[in-house]
PDB file of N, CA and C in Angstrom:
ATOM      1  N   UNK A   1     146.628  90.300  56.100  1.00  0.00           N
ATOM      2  CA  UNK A   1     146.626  89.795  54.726  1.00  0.00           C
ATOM      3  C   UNK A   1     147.375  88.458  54.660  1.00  0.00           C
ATOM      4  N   UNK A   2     146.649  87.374  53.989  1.00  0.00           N
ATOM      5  CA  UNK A   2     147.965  86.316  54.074  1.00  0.00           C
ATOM      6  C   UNK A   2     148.724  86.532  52.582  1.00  0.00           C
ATOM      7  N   UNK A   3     149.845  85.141  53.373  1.00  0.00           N
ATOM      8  CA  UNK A   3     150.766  85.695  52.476  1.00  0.00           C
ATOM      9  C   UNK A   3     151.135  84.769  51.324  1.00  0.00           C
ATOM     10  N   UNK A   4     151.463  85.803  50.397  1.00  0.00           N
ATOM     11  CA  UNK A   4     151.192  84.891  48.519  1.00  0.00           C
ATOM     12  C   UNK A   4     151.217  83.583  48.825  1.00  0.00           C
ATOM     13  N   UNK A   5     152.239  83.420  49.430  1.00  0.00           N
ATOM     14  CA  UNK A   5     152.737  81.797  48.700  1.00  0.00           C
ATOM     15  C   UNK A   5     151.520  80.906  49.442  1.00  0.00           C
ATOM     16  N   UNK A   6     151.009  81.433  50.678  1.00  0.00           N
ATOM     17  CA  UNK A   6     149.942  80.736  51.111  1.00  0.00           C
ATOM     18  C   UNK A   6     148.831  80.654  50.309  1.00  0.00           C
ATOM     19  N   UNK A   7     148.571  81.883  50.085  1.00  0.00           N
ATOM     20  CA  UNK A   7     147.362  81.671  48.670  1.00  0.00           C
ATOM     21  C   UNK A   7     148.411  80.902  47.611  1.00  0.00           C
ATOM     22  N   UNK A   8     149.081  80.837  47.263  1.00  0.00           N
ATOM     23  CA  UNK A   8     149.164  79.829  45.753  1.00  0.00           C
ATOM     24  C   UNK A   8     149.141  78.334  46.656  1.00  0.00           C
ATOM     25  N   UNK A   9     149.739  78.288  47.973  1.00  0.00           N
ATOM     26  CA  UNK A   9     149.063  76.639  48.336  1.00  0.00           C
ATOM     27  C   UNK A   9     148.029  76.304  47.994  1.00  0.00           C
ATOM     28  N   UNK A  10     146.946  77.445  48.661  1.00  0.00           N
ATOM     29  CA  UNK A  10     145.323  77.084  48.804  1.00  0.00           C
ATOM     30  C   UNK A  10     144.522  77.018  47.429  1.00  0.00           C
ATOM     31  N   UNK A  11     145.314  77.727  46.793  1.00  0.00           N
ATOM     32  CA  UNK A  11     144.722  77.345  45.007  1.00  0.00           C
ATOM     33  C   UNK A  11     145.270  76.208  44.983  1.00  0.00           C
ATOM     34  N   UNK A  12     146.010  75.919  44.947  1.00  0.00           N
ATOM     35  CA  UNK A  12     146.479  74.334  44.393  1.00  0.00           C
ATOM     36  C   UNK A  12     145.748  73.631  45.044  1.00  0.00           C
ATOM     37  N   UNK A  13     145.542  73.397  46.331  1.00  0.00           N
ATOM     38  CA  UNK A  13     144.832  72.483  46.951  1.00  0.00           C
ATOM     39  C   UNK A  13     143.738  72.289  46.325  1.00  0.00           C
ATOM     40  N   UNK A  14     142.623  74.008  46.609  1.00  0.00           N
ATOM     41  CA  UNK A  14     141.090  73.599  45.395  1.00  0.00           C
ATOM     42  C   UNK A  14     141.420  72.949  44.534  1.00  0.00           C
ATOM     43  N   UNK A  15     142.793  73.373  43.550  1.00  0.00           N
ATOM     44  CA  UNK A  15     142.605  72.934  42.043  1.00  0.00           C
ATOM     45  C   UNK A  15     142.558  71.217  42.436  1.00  0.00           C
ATOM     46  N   UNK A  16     143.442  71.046  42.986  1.00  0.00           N
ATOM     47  CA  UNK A  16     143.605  69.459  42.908  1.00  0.00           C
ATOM     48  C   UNK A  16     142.378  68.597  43.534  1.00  0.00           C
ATOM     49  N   UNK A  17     141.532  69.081  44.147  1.00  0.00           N
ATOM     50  CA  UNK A  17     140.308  68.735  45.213  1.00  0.00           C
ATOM     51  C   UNK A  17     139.166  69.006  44.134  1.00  0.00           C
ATOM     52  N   UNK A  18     139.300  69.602  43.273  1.00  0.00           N
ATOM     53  CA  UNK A  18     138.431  69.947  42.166  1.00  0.00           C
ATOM     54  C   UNK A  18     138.814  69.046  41.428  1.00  0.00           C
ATOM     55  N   UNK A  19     140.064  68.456  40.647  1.00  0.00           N
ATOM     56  CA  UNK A  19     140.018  67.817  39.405  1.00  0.00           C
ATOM     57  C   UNK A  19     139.700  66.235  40.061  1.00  0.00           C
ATOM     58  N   UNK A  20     139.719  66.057  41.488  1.00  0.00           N
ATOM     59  CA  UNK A  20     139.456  64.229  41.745  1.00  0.00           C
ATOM     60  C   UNK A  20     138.313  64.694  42.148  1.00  0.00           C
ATOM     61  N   UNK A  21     137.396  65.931  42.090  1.00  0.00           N
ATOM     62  CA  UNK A  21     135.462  65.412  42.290  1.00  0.00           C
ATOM     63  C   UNK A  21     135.335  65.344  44.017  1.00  0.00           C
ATOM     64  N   UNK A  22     136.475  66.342  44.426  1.00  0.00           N
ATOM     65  CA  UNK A  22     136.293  65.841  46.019  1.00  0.00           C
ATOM     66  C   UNK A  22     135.736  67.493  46.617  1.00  0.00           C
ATOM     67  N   UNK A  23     134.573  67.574  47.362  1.00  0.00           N
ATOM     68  CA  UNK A  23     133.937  68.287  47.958  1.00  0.00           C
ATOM     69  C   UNK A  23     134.937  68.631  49.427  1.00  0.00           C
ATOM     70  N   UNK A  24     134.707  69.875  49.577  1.00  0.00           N
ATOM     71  CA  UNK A  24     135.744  70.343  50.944  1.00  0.00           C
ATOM     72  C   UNK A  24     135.586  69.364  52.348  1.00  0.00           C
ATOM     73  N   UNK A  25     133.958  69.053  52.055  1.00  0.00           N
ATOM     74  CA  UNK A  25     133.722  67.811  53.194  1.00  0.00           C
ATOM     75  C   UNK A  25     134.292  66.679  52.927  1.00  0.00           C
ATOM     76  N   UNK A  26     134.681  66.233  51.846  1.00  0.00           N
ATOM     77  CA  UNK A  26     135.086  64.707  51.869  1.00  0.00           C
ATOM     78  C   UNK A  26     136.450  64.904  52.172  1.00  0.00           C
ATOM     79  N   UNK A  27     137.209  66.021  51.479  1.00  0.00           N
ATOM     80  CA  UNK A  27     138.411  66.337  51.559  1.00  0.00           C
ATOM     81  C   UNK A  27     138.878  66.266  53.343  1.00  0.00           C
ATOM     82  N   UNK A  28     137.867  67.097  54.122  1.00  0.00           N
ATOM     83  CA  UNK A  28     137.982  67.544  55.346  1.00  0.00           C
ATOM     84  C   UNK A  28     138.000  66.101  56.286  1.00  0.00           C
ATOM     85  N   UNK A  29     136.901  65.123  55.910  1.00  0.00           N
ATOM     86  CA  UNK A  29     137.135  63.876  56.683  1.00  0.00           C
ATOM     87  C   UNK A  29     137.933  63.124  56.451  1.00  0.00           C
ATOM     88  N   UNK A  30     138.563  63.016  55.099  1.00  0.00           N
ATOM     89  CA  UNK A  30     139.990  62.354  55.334  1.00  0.00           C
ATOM     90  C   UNK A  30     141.351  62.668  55.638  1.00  0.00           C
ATOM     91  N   UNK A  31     140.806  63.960  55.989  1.00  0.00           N
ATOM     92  CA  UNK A  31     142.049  65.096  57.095  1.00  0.00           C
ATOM     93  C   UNK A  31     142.218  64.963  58.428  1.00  0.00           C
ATOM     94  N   UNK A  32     140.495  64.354  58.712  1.00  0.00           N
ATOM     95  CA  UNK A  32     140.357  64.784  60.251  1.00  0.00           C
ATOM     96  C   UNK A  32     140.235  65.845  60.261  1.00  0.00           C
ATOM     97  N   UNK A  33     139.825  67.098  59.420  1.00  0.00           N
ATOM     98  CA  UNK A  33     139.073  68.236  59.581  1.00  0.00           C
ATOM     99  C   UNK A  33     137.901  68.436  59.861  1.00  0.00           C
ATOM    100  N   UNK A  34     137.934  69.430  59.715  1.00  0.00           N
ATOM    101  CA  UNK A  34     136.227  70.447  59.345  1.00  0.00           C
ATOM    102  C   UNK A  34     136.506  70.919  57.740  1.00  0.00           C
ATOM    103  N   UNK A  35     135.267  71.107  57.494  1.00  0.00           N
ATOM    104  CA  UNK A  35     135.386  71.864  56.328  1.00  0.00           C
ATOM    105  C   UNK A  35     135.334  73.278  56.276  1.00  0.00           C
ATOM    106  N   UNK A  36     135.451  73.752  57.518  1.00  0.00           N
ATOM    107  CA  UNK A  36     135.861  75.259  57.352  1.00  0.00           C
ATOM    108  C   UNK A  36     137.695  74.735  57.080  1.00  0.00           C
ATOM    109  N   UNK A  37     137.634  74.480  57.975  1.00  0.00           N
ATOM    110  CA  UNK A  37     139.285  74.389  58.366  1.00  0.00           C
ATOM    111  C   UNK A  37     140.005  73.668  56.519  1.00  0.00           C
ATOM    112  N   UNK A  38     139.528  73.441  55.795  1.00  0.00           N
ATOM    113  CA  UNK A  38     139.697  73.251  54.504  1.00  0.00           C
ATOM    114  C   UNK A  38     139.536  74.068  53.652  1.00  0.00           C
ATOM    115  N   UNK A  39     138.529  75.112  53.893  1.00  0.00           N
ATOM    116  CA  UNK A  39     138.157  76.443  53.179  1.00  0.00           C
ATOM    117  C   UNK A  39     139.007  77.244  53.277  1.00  0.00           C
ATOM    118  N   UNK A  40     139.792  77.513  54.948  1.00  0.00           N
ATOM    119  CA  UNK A  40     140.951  78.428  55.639  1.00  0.00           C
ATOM    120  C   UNK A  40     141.981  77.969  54.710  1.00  0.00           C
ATOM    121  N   UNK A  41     142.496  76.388  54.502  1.00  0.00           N
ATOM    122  CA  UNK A  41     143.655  76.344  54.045  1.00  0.00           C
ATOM    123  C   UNK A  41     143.578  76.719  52.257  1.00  0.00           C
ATOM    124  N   UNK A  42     142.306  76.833  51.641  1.00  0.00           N
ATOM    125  CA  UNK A  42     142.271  76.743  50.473  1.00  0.00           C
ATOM    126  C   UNK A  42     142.217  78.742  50.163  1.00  0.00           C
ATOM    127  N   UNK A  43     141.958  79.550  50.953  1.00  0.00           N
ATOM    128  CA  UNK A  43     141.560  81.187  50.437  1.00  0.00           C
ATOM    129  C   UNK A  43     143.333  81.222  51.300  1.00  0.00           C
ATOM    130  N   UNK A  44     144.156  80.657  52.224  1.00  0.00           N
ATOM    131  CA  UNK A  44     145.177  81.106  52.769  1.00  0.00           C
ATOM    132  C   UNK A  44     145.217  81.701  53.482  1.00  0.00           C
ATOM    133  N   UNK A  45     143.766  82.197  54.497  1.00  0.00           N
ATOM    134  CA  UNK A  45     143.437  82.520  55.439  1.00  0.00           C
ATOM    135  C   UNK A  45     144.217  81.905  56.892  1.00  0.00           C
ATOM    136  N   UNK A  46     144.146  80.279  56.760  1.00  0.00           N
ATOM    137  CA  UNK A  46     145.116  79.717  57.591  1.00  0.00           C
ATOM    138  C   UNK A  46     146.309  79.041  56.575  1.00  0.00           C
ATOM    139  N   UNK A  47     147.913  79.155  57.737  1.00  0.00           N
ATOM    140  CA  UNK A  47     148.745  78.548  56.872  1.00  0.00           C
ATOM    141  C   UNK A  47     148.929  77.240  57.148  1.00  0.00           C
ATOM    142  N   UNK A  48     149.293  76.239  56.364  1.00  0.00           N
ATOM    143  CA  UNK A  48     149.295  74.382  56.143  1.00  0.00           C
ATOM    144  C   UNK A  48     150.563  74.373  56.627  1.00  0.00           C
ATOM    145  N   UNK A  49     150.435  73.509  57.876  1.00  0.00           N
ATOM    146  CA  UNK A  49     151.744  73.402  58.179  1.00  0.00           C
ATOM    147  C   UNK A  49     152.356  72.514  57.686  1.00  0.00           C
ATOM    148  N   UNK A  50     153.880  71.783  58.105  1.00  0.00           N
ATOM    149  CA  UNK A  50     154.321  70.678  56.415  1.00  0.00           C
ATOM    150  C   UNK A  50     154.241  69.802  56.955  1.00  0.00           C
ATOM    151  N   UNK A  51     153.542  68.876  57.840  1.00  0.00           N
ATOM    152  CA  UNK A  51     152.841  67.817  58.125  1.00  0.00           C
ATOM    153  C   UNK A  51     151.523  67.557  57.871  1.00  0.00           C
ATOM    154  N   UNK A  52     150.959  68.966  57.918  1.00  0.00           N
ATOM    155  CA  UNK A  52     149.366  68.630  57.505  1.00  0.00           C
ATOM    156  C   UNK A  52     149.979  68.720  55.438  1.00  0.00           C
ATOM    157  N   UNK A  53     150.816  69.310  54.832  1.00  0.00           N
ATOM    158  CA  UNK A  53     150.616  69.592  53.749  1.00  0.00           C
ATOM    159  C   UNK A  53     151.090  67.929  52.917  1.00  0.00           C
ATOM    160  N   UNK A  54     152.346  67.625  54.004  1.00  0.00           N
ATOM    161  CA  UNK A  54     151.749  66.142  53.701  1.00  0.00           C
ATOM    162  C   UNK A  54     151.455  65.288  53.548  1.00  0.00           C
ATOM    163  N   UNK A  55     150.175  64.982  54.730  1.00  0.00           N
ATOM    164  CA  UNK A  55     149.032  64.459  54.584  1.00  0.00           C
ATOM    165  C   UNK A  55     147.956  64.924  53.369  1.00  0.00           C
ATOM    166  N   UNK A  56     148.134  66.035  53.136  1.00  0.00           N
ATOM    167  CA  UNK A  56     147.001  66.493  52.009  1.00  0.00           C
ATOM    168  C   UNK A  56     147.943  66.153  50.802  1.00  0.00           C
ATOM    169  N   UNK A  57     149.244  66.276  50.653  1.00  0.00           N
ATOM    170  CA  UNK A  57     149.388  65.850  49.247  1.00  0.00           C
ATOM    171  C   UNK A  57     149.412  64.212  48.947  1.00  0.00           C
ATOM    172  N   UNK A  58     149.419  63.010  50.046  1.00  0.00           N
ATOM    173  CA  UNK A  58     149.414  61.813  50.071  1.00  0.00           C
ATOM    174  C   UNK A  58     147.443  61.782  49.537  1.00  0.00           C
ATOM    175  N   UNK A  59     146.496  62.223  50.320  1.00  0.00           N
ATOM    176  CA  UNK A  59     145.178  62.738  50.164  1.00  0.00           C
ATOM    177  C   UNK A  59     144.899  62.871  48.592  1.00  0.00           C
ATOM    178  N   UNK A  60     145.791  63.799  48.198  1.00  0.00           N
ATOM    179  CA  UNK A  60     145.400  64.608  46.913  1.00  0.00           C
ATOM    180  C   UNK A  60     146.076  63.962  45.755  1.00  0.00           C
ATOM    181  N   UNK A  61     146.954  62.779  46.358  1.00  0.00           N
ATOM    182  CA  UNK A  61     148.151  61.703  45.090  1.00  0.00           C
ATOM    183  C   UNK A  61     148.441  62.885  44.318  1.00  0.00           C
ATOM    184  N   UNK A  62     149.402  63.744  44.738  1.00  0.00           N
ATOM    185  CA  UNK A  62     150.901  64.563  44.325  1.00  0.00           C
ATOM    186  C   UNK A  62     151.357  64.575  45.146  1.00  0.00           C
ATOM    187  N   UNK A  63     152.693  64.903  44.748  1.00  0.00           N
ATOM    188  CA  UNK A  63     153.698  65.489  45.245  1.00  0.00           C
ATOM    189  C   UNK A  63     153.821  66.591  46.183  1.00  0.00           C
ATOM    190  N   UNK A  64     154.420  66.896  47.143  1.00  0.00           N
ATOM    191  CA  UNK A  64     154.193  67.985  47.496  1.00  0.00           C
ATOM    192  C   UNK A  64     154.908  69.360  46.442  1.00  0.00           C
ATOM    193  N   UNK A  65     156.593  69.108  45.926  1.00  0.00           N
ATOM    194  CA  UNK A  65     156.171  70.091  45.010  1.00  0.00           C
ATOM    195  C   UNK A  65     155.473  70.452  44.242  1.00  0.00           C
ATOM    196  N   UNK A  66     153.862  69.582  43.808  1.00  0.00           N
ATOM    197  CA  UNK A  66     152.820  70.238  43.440  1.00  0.00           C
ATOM    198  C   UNK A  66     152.323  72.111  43.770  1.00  0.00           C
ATOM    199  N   UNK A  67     152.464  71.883  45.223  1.00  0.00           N
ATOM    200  CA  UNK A  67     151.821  72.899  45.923  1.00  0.00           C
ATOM    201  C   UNK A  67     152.742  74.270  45.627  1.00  0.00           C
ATOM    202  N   UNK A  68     154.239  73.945  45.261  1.00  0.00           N
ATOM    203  CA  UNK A  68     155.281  75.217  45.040  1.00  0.00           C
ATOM    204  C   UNK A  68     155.639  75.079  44.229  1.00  0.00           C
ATOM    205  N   UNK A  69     155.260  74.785  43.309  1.00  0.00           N
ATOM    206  CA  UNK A  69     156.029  75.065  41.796  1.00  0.00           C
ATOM    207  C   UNK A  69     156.179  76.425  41.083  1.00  0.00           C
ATOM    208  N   UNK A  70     156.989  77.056  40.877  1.00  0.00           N
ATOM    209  CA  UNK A  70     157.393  78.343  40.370  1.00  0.00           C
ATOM    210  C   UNK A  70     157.473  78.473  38.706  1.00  0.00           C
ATOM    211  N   UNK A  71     158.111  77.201  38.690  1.00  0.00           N
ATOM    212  CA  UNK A  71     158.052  77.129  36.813  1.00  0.00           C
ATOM    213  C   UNK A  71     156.775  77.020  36.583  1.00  0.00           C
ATOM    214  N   UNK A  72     156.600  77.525  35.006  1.00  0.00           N
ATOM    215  CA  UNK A  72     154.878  77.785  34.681  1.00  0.00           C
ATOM    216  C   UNK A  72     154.727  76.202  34.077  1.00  0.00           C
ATOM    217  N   UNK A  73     153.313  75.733  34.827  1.00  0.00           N
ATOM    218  CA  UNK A  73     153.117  74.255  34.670  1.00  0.00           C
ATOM    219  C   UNK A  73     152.477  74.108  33.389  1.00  0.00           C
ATOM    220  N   UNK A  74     153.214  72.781  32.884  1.00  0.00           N
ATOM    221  CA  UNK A  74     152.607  72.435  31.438  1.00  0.00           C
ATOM    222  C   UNK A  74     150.831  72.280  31.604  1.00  0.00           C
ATOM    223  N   UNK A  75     150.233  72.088  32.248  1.00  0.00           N
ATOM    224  CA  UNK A  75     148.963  71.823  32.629  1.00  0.00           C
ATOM    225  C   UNK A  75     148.335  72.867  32.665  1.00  0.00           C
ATOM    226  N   UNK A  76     146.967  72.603  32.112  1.00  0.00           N
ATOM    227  CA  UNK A  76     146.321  73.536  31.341  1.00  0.00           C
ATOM    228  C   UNK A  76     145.672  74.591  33.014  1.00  0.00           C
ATOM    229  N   UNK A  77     145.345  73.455  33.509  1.00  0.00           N
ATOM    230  CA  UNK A  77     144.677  73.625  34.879  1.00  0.00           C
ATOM    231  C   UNK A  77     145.245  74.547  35.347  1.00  0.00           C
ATOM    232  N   UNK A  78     146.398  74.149  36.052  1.00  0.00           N
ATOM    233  CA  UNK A  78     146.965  74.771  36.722  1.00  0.00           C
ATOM    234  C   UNK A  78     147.171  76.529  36.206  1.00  0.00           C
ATOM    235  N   UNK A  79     147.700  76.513  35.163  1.00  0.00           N
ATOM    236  CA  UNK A  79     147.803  77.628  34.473  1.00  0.00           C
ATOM    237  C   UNK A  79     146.283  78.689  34.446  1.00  0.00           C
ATOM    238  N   UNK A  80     145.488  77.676  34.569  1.00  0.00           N
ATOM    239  CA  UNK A  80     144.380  78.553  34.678  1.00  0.00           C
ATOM    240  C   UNK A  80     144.318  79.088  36.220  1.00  0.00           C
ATOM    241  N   UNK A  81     143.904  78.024  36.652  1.00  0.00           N
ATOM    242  CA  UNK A  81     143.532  78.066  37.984  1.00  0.00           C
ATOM    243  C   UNK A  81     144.753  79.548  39.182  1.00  0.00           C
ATOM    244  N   UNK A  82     145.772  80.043  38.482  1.00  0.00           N
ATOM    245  CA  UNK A  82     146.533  80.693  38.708  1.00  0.00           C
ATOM    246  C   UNK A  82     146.318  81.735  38.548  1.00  0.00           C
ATOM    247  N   UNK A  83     145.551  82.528  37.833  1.00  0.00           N
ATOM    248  CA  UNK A  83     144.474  83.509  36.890  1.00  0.00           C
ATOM    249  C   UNK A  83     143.377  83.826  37.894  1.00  0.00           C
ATOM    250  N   UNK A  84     142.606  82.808  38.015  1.00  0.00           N
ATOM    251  CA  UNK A  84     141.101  82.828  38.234  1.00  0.00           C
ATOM    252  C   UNK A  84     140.999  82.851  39.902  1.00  0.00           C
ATOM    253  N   UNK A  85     140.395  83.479  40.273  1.00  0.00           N
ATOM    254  CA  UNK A  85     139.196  83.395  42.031  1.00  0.00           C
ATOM    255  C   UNK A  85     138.911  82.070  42.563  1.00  0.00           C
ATOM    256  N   UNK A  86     139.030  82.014  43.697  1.00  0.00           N
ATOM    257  CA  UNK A  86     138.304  80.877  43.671  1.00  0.00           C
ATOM    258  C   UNK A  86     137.151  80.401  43.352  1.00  0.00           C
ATOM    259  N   UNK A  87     136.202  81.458  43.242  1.00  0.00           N
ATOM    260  CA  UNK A  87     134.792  81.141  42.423  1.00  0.00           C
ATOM    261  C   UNK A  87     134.879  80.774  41.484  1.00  0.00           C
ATOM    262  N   UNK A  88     135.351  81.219  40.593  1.00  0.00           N
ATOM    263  CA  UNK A  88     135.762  80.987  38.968  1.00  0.00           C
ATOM    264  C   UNK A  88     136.153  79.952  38.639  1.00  0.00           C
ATOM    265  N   UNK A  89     137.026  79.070  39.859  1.00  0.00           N
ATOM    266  CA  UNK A  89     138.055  77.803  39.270  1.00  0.00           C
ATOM    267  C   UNK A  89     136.718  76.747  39.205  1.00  0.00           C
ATOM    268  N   UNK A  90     135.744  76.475  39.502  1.00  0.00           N
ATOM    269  CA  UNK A  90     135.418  75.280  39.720  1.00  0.00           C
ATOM    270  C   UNK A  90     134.419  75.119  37.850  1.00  0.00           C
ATOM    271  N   UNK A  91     133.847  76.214  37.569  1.00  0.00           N
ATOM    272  CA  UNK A  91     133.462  76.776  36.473  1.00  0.00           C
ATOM    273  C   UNK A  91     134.528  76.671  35.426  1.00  0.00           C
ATOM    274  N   UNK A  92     135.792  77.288  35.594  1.00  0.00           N
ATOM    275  CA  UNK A  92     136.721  77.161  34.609  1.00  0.00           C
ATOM    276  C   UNK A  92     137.669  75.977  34.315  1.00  0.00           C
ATOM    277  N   UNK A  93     137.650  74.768  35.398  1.00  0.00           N
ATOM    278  CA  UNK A  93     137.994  73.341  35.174  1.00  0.00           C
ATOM    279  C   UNK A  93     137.107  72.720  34.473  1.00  0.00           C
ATOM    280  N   UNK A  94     135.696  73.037  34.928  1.00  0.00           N
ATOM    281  CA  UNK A  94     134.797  71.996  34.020  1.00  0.00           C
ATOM    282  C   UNK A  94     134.948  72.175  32.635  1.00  0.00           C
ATOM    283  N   UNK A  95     134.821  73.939  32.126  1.00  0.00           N
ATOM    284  CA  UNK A  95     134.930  74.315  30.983  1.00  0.00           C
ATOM    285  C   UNK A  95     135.926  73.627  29.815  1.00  0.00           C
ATOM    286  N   UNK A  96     137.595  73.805  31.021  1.00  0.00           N
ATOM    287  CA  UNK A  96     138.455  73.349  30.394  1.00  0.00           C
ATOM    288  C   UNK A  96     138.653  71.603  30.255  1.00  0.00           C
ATOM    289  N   UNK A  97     137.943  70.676  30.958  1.00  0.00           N
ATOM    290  CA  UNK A  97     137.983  69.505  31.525  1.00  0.00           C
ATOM    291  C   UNK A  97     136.789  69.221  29.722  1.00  0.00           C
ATOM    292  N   UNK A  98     135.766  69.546  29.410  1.00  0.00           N
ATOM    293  CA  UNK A  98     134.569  69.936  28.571  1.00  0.00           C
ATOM    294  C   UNK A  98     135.130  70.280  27.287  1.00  0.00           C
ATOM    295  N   UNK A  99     136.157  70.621  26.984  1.00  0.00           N
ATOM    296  CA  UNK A  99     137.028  71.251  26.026  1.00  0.00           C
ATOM    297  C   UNK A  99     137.794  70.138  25.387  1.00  0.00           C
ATOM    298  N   UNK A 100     138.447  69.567  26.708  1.00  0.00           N
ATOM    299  CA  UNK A 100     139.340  68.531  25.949  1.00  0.00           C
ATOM    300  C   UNK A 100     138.696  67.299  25.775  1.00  0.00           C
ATOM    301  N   UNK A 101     137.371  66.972  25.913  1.00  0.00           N
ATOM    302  CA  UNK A 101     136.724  66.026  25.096  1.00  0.00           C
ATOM    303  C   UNK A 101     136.137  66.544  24.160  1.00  0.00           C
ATOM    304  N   UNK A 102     136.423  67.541  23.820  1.00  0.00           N
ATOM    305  CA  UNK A 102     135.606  66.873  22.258  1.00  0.00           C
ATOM    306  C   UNK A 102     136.435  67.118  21.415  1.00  0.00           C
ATOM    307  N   UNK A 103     136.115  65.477  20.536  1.00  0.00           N
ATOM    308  CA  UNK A 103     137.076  65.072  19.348  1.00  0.00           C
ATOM    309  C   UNK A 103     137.453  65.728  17.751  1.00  0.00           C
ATOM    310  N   UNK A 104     136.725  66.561  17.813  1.00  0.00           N
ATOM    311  CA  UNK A 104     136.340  67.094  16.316  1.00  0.00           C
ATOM    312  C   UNK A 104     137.202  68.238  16.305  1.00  0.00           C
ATOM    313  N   UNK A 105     138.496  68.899  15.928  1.00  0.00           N
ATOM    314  CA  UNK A 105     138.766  70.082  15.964  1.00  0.00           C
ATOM    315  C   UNK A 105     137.835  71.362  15.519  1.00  0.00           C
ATOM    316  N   UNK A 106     136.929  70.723  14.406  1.00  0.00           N
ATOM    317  CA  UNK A 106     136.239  72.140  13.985  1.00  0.00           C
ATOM    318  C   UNK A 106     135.541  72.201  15.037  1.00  0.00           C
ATOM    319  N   UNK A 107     134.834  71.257  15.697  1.00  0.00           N
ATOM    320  CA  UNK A 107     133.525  71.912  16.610  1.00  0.00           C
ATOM    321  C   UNK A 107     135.158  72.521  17.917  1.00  0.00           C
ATOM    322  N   UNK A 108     135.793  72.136  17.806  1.00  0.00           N
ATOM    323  CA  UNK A 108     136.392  72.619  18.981  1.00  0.00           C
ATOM    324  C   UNK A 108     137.031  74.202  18.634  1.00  0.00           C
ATOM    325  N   UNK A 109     137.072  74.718  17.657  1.00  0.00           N
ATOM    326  CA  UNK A 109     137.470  75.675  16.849  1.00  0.00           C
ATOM    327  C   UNK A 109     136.226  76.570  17.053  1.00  0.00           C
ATOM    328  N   UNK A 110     135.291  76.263  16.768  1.00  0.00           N
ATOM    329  CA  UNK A 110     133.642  77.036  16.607  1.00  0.00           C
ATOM    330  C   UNK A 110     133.826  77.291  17.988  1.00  0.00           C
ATOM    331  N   UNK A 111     133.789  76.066  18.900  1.00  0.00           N
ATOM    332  CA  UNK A 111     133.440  76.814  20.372  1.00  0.00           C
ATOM    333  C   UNK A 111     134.018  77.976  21.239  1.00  0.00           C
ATOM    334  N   UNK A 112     135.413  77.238  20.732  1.00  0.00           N
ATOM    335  CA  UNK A 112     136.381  78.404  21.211  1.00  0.00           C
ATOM    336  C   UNK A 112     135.958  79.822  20.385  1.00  0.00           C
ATOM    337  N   UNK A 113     136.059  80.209  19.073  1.00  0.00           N
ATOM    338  CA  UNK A 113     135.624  81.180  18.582  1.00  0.00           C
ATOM    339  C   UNK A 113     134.307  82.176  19.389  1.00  0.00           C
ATOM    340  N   UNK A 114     133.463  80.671  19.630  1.00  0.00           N
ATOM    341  CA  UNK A 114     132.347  81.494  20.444  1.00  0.00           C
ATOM    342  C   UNK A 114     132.653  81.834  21.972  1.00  0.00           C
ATOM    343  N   UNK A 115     133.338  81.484  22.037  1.00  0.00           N
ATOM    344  CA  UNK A 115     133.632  82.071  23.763  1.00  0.00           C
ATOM    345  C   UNK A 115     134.294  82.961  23.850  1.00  0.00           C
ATOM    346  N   UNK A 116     135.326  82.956  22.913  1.00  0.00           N
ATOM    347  CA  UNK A 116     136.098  84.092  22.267  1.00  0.00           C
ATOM    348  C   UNK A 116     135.182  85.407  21.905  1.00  0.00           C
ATOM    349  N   UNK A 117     134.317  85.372  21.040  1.00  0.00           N
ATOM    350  CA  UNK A 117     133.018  86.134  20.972  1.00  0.00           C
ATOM    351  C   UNK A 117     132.532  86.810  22.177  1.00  0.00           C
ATOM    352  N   UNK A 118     132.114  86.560  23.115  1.00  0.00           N
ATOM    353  CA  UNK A 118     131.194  86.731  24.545  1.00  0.00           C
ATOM    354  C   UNK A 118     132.554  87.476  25.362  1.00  0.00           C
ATOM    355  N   UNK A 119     134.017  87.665  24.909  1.00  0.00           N
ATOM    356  CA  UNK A 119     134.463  88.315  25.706  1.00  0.00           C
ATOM    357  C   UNK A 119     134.576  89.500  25.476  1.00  0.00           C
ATOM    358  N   UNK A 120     134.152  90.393  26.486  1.00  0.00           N
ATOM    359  CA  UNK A 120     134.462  92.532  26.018  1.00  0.00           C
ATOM    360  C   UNK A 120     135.599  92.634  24.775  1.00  0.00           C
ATOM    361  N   UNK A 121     135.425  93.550  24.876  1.00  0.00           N
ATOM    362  CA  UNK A 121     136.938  93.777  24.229  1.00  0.00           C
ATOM    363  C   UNK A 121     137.611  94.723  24.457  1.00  0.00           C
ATOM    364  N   UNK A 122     138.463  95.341  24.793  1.00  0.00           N
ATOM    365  CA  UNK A 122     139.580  96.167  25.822  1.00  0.00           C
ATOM    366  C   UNK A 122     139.736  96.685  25.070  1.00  0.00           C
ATOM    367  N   UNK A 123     140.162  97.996  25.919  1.00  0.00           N
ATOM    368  CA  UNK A 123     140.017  99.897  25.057  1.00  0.00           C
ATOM    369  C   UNK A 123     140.724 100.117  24.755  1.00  0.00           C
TER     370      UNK A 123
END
């Protein structure tokens, strides 16, 4: 099993590789990877050692305490992306990325309501 803190690296990494539009391959050639070997560091399957981590946070323009932050981040992202699968995150950035443009509170009120709508509702 790996271990937490490795998975909360490898989320951060997607998240941040997700919000600059960068595909695991583009990510991977300016690593000098593979893009498996980007997939490993992103599920925490493999652990980032702190030379490769950074190179990926110079890559990814943060910080490396990006990758360990314990306090809950003002950022919407992140906060999500902490929640969600990795399937889910790339779906739930756009959503949230989709959200904060639009200017109108009511339509932003309606939408939310409707998404709000479409979720079960617990027993």
């Amino acid at each position: 099993m790996p271990h937490p803190v490795d998975i909360m690296v490898g989320k951060r990494v997607r998240l941040r590789r997700l919000q600059l539009s960068l595909s695991q391959t583009e990510l991977a050639q300016k690593l000098g990877l593979t893009f498996q070997q980007v997939q490993k560091y992103e599920k925490g399957t493999n652990r980032v050692s702190c030379s490769r981590l950074s190179e990926i946070s110079e890559v990814l323009d943060v910080p490396i305490t990006f990758f360990f932050s314990e306090k809950a981040d003002s950022r919407a992202e992140v906060a999500v992306a902490e929640q969600l699968e990795p399937s889910q995150l790339k779906d739930g950035l756009r959503l949230i990325t989709a959200f904060g443009q639009i200017g109108e509170t009511h339509t932003r009120k309606k939408l939310l309501a409707l998404v709000e709508s479409m979720v079960p509702a617990k027993a």
